[in-house]
PDB file of N, CA and C in Angstrom:
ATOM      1  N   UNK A   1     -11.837  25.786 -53.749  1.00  0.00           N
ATOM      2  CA  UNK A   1     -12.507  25.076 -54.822  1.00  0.00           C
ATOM      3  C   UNK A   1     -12.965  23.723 -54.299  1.00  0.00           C
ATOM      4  N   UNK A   2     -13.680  23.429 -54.387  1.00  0.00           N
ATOM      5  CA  UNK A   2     -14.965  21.936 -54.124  1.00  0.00           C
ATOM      6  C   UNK A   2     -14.385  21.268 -55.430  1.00  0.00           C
ATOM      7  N   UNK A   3     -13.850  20.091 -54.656  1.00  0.00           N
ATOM      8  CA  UNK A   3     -13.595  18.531 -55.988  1.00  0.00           C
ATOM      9  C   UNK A   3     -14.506  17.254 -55.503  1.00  0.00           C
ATOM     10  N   UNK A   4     -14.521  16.473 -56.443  1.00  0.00           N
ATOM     11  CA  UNK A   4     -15.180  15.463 -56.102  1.00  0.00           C
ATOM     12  C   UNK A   4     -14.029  14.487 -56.572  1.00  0.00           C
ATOM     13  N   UNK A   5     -13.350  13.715 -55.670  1.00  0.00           N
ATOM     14  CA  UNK A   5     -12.304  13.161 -55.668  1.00  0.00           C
ATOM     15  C   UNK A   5     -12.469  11.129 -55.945  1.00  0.00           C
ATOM     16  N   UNK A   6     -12.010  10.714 -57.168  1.00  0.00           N
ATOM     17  CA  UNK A   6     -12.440   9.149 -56.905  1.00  0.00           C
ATOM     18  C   UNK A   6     -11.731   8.714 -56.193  1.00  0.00           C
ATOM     19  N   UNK A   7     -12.545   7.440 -55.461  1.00  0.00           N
ATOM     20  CA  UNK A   7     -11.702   6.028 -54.811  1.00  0.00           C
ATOM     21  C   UNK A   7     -12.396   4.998 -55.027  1.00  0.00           C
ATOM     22  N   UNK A   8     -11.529   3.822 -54.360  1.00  0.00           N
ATOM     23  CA  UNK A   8     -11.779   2.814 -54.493  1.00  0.00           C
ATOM     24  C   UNK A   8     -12.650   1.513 -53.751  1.00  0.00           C
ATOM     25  N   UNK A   9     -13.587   1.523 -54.093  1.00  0.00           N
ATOM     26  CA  UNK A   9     -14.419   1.227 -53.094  1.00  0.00           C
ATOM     27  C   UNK A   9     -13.682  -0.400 -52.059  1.00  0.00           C
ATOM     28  N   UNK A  10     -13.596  -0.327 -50.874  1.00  0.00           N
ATOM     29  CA  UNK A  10     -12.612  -1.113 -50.271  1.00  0.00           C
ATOM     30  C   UNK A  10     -13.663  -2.027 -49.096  1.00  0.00           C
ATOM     31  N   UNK A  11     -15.074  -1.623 -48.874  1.00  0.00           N
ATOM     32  CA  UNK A  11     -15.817  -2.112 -48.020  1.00  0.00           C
ATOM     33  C   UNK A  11     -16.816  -1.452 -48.144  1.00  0.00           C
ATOM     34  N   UNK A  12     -18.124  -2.670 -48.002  1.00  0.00           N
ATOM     35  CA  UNK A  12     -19.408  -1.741 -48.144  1.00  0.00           C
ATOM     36  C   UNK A  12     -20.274  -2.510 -46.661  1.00  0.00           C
ATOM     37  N   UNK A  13     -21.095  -1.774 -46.070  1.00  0.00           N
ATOM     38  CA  UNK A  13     -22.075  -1.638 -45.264  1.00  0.00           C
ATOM     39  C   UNK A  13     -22.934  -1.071 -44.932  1.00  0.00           C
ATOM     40  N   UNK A  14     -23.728  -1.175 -43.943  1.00  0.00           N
ATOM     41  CA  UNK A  14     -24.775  -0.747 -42.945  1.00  0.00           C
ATOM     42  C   UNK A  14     -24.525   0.016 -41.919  1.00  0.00           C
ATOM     43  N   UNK A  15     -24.976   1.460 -41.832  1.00  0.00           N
ATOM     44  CA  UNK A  15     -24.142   1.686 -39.965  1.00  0.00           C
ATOM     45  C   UNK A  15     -25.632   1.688 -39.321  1.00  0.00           C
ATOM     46  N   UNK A  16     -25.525   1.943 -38.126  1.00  0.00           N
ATOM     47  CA  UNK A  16     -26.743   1.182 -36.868  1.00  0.00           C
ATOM     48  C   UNK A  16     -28.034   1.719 -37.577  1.00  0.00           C
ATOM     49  N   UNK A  17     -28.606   2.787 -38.297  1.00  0.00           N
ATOM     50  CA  UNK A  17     -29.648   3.799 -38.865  1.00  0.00           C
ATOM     51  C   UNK A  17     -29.504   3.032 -39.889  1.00  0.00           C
ATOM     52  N   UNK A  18     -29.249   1.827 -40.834  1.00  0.00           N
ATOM     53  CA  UNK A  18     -29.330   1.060 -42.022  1.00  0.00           C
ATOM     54  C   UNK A  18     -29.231   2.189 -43.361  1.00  0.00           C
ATOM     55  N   UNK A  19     -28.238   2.899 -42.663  1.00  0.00           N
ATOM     56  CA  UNK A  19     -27.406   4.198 -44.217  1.00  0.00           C
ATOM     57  C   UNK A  19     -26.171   2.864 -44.531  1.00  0.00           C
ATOM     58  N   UNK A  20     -26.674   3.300 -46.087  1.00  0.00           N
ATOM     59  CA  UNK A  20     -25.354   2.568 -46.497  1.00  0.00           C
ATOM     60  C   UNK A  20     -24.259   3.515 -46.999  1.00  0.00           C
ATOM     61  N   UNK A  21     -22.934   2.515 -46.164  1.00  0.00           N
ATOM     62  CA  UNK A  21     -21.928   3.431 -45.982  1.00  0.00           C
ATOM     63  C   UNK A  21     -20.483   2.410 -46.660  1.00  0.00           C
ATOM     64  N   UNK A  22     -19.412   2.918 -46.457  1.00  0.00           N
ATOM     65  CA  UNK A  22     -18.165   2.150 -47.079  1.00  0.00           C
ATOM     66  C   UNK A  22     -17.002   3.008 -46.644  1.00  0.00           C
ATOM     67  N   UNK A  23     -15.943   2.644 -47.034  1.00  0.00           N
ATOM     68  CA  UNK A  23     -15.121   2.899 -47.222  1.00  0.00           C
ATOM     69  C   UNK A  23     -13.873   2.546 -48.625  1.00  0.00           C
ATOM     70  N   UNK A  24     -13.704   3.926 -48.436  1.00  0.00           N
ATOM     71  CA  UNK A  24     -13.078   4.396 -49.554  1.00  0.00           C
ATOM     72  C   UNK A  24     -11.252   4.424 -50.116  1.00  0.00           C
ATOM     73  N   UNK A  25     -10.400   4.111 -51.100  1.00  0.00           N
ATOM     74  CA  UNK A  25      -9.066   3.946 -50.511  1.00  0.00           C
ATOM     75  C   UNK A  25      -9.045   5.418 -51.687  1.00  0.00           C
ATOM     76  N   UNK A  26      -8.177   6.214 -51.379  1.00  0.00           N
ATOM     77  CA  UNK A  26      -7.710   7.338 -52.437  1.00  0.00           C
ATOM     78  C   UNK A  26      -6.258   7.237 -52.276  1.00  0.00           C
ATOM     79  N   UNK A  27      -5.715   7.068 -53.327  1.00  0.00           N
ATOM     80  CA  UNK A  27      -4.174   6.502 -53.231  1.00  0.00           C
ATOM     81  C   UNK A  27      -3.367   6.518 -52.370  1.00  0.00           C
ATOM     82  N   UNK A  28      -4.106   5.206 -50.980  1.00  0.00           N
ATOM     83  CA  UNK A  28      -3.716   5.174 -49.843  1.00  0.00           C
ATOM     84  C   UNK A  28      -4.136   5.579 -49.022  1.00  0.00           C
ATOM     85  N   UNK A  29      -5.028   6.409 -48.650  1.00  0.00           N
ATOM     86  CA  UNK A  29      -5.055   6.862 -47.694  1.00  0.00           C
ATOM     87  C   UNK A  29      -6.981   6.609 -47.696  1.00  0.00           C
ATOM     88  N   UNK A  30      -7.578   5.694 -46.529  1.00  0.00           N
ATOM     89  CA  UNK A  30      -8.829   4.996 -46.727  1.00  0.00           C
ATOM     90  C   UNK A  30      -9.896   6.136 -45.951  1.00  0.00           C
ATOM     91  N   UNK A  31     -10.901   6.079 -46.677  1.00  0.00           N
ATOM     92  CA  UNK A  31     -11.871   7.116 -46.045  1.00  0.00           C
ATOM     93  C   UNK A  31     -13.545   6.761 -45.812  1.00  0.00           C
ATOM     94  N   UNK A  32     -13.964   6.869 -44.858  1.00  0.00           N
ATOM     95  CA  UNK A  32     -15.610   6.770 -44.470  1.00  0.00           C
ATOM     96  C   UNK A  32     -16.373   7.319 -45.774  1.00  0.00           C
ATOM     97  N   UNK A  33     -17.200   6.653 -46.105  1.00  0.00           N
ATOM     98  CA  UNK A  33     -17.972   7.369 -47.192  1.00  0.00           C
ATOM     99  C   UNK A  33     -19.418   7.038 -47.020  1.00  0.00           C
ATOM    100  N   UNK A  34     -20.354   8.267 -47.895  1.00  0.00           N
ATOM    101  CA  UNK A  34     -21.927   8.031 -47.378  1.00  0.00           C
ATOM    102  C   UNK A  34     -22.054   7.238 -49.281  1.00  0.00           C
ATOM    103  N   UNK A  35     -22.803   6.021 -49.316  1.00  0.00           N
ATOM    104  CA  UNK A  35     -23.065   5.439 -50.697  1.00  0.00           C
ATOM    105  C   UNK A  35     -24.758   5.513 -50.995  1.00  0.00           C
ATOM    106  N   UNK A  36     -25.462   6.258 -49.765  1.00  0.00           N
ATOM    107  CA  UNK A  36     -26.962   6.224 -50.407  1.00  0.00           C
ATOM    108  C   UNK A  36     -26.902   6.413 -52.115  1.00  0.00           C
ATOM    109  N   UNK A  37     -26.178   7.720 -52.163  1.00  0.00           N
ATOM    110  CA  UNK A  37     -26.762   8.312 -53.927  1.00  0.00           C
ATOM    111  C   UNK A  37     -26.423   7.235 -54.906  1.00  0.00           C
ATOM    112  N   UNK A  38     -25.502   5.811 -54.503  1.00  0.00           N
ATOM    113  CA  UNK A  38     -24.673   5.534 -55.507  1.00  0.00           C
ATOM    114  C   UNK A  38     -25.122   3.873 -54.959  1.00  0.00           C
ATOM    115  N   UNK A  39     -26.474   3.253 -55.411  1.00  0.00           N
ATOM    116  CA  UNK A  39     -26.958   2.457 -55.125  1.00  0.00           C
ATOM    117  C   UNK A  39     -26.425   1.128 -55.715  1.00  0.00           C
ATOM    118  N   UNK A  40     -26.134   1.244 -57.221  1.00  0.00           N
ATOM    119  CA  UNK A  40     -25.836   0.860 -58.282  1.00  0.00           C
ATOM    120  C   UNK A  40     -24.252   0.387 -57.698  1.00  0.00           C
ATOM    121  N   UNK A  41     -23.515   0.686 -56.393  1.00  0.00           N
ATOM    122  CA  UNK A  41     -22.049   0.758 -56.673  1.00  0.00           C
ATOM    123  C   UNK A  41     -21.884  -0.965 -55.741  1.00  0.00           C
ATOM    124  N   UNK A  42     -20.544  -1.274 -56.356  1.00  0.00           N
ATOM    125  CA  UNK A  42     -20.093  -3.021 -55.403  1.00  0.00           C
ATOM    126  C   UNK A  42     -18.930  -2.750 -55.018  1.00  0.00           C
ATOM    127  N   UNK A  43     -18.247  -3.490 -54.304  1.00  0.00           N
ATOM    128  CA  UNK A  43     -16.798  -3.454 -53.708  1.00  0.00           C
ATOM    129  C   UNK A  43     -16.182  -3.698 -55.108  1.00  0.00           C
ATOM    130  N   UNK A  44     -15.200  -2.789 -55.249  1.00  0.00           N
ATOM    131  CA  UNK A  44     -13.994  -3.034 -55.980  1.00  0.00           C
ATOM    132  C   UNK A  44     -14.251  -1.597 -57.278  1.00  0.00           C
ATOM    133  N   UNK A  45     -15.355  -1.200 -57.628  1.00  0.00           N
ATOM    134  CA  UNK A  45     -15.561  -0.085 -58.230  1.00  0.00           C
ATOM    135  C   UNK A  45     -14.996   0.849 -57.714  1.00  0.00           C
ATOM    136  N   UNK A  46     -14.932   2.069 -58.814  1.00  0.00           N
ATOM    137  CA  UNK A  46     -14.407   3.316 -58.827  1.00  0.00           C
ATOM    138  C   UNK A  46     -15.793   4.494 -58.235  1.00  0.00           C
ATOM    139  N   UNK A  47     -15.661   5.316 -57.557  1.00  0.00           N
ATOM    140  CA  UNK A  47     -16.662   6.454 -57.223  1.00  0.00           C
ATOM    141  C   UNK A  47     -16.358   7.576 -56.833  1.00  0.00           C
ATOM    142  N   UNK A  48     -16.917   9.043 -57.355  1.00  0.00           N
ATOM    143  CA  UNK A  48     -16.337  10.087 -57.018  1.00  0.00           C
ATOM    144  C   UNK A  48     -17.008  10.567 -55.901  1.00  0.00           C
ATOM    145  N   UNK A  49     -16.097  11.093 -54.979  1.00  0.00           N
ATOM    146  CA  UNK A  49     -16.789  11.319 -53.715  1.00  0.00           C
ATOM    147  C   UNK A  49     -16.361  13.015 -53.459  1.00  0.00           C
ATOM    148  N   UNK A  50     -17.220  13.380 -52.886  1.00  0.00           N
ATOM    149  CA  UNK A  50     -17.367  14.845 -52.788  1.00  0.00           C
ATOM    150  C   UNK A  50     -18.092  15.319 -51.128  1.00  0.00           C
ATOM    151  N   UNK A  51     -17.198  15.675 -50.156  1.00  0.00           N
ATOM    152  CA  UNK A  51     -18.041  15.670 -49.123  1.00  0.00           C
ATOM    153  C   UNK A  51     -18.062  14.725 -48.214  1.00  0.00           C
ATOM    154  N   UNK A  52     -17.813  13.489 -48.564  1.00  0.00           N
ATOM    155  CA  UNK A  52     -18.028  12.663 -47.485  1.00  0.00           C
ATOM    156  C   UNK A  52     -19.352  11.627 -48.390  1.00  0.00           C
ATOM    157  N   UNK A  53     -19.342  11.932 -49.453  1.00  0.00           N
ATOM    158  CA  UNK A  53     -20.865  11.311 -50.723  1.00  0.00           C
ATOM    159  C   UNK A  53     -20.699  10.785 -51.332  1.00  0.00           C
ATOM    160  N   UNK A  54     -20.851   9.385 -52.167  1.00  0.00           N
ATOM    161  CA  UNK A  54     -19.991   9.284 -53.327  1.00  0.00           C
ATOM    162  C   UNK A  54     -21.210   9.682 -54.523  1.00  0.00           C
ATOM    163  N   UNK A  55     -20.902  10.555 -55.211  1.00  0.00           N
ATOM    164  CA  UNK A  55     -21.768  11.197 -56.053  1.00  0.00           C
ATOM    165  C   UNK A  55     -22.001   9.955 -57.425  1.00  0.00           C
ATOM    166  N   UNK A  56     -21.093   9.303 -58.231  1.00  0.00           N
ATOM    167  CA  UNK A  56     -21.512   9.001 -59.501  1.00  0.00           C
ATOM    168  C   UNK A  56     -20.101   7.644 -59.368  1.00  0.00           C
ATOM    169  N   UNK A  57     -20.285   6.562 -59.882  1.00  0.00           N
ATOM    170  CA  UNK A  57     -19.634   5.803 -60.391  1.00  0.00           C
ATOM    171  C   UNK A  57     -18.664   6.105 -61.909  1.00  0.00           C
ATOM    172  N   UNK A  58     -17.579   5.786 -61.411  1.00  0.00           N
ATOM    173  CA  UNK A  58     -16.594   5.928 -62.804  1.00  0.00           C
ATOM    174  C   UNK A  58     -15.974   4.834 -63.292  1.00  0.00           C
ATOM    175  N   UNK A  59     -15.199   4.543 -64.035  1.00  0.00           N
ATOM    176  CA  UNK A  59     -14.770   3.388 -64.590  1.00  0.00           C
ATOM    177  C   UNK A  59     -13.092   4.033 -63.982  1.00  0.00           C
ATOM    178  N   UNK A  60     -11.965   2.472 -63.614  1.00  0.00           N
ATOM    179  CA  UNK A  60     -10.919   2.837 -63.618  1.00  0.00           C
ATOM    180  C   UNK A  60      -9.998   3.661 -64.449  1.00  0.00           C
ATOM    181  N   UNK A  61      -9.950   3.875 -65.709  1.00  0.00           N
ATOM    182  CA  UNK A  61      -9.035   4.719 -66.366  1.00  0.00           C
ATOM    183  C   UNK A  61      -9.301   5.977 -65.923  1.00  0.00           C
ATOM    184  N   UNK A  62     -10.788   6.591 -65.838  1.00  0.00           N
ATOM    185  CA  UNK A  62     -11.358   7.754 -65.958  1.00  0.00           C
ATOM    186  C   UNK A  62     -11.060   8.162 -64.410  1.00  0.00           C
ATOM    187  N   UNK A  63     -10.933   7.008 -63.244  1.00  0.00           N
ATOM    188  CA  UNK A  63     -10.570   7.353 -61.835  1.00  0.00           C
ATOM    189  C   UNK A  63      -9.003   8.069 -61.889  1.00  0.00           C
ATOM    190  N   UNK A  64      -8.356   7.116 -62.600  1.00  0.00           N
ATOM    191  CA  UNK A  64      -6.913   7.300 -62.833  1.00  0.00           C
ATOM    192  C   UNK A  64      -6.287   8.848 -62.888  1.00  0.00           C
ATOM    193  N   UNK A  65      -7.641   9.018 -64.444  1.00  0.00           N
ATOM    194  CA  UNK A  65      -6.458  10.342 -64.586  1.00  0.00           C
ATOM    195  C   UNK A  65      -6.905  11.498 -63.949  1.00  0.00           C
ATOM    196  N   UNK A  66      -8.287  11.070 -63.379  1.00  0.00           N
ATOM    197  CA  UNK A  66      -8.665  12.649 -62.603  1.00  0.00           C
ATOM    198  C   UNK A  66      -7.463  12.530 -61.086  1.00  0.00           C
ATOM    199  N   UNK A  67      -7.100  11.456 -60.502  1.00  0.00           N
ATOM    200  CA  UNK A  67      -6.698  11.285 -59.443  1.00  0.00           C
ATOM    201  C   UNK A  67      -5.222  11.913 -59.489  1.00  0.00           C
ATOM    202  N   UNK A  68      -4.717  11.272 -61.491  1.00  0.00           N
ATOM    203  CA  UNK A  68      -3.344  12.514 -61.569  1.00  0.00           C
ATOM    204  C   UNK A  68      -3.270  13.725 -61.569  1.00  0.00           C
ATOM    205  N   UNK A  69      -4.473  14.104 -62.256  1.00  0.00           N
ATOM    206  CA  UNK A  69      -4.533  15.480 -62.442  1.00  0.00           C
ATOM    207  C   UNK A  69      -4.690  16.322 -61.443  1.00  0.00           C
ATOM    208  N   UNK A  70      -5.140  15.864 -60.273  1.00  0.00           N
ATOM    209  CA  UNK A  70      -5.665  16.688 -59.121  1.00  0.00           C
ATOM    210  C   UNK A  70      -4.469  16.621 -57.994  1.00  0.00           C
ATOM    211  N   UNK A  71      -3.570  15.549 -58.749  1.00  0.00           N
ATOM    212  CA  UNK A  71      -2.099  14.965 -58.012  1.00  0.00           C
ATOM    213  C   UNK A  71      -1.273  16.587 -58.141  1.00  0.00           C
ATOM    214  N   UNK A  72      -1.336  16.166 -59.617  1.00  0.00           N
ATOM    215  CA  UNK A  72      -0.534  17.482 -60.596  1.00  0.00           C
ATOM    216  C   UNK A  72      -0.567  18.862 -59.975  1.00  0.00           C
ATOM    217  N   UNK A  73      -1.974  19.181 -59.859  1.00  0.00           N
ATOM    218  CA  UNK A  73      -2.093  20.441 -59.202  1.00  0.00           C
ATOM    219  C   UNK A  73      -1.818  20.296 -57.900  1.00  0.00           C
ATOM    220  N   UNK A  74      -1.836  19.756 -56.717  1.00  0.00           N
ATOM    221  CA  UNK A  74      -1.622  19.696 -55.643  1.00  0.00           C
ATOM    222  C   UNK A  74      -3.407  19.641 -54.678  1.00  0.00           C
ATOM    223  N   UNK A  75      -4.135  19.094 -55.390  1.00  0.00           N
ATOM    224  CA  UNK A  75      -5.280  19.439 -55.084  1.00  0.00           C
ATOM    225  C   UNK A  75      -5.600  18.225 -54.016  1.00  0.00           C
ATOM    226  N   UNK A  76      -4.792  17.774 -53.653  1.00  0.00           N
ATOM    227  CA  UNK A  76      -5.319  16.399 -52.518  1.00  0.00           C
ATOM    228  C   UNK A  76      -4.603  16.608 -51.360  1.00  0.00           C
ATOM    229  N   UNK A  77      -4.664  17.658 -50.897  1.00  0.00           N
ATOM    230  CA  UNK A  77      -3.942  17.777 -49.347  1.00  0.00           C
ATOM    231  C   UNK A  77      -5.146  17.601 -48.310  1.00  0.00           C
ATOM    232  N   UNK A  78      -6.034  17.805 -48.910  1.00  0.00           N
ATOM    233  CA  UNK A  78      -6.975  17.621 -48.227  1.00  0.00           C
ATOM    234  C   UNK A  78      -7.646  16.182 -47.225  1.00  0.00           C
ATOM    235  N   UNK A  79      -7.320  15.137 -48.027  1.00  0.00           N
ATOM    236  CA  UNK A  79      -7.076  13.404 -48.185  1.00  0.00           C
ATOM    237  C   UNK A  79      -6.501  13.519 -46.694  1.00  0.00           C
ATOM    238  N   UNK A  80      -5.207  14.096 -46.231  1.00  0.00           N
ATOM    239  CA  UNK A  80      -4.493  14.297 -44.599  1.00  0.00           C
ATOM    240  C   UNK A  80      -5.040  14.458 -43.994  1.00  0.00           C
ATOM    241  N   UNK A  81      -6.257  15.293 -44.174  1.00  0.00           N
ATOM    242  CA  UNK A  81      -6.617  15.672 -42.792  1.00  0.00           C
ATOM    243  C   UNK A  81      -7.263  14.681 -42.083  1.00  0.00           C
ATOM    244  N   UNK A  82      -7.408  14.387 -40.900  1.00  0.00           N
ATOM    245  CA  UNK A  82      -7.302  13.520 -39.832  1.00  0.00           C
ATOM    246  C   UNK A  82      -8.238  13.714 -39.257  1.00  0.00           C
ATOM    247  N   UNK A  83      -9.579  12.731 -39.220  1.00  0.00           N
ATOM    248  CA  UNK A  83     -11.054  12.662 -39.269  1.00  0.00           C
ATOM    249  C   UNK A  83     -11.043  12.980 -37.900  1.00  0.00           C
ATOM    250  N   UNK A  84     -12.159  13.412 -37.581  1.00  0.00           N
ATOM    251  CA  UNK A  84     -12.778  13.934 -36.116  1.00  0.00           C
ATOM    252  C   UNK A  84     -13.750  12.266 -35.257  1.00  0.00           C
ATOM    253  N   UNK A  85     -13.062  12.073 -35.058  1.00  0.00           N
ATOM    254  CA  UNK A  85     -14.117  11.348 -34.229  1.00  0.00           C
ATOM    255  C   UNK A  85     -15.580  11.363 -33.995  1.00  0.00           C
ATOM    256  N   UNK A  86     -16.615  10.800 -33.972  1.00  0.00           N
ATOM    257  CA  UNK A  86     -17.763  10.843 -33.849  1.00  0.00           C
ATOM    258  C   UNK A  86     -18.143  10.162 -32.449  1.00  0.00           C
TER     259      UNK A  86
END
């Protein structure tokens, strides 16, 4: 099953091709993210990311409980896995 998982937006930038990019914290554990679609977004906002994308801006409560719920089920093992180098 495909989730689109929120975080917290923790850093925003430029990489060398002027894509704007960031990084992401998901309860703890910080992740590379692509922010083209999500133009509208600033450091310290909530965004659901799907892929490596952050698809749509959310407000904190609404980050909260999808982040339990997906806790609940066990649906964030995925968050571990241990990025590949580029």
């Amino acid at each position: 099953m495909c989730l689109a998982i929120p975080g917290k937006l923790i850093e925003i930038s430029n990489d060398a091709n002027g894509v704007r990019m960031g990084k992401a914290n998901f309860g703890g554990i910080v992740k590379e993210i692509c922010l083209e679609y999500t133009p509208e977004v600033n450091m310290g906002d909530y965004v659901l990311v799907h892929v490596g994308f952050a698809l749509s801006k959310v407000d904190e409560e609404q980050a909260a409980r999808t982040y339990n719920a997906l806790k609940e089920m066990q649906q964030l093992d995925e968050l571990n896995v241990p990025e590949v180098p580029s």
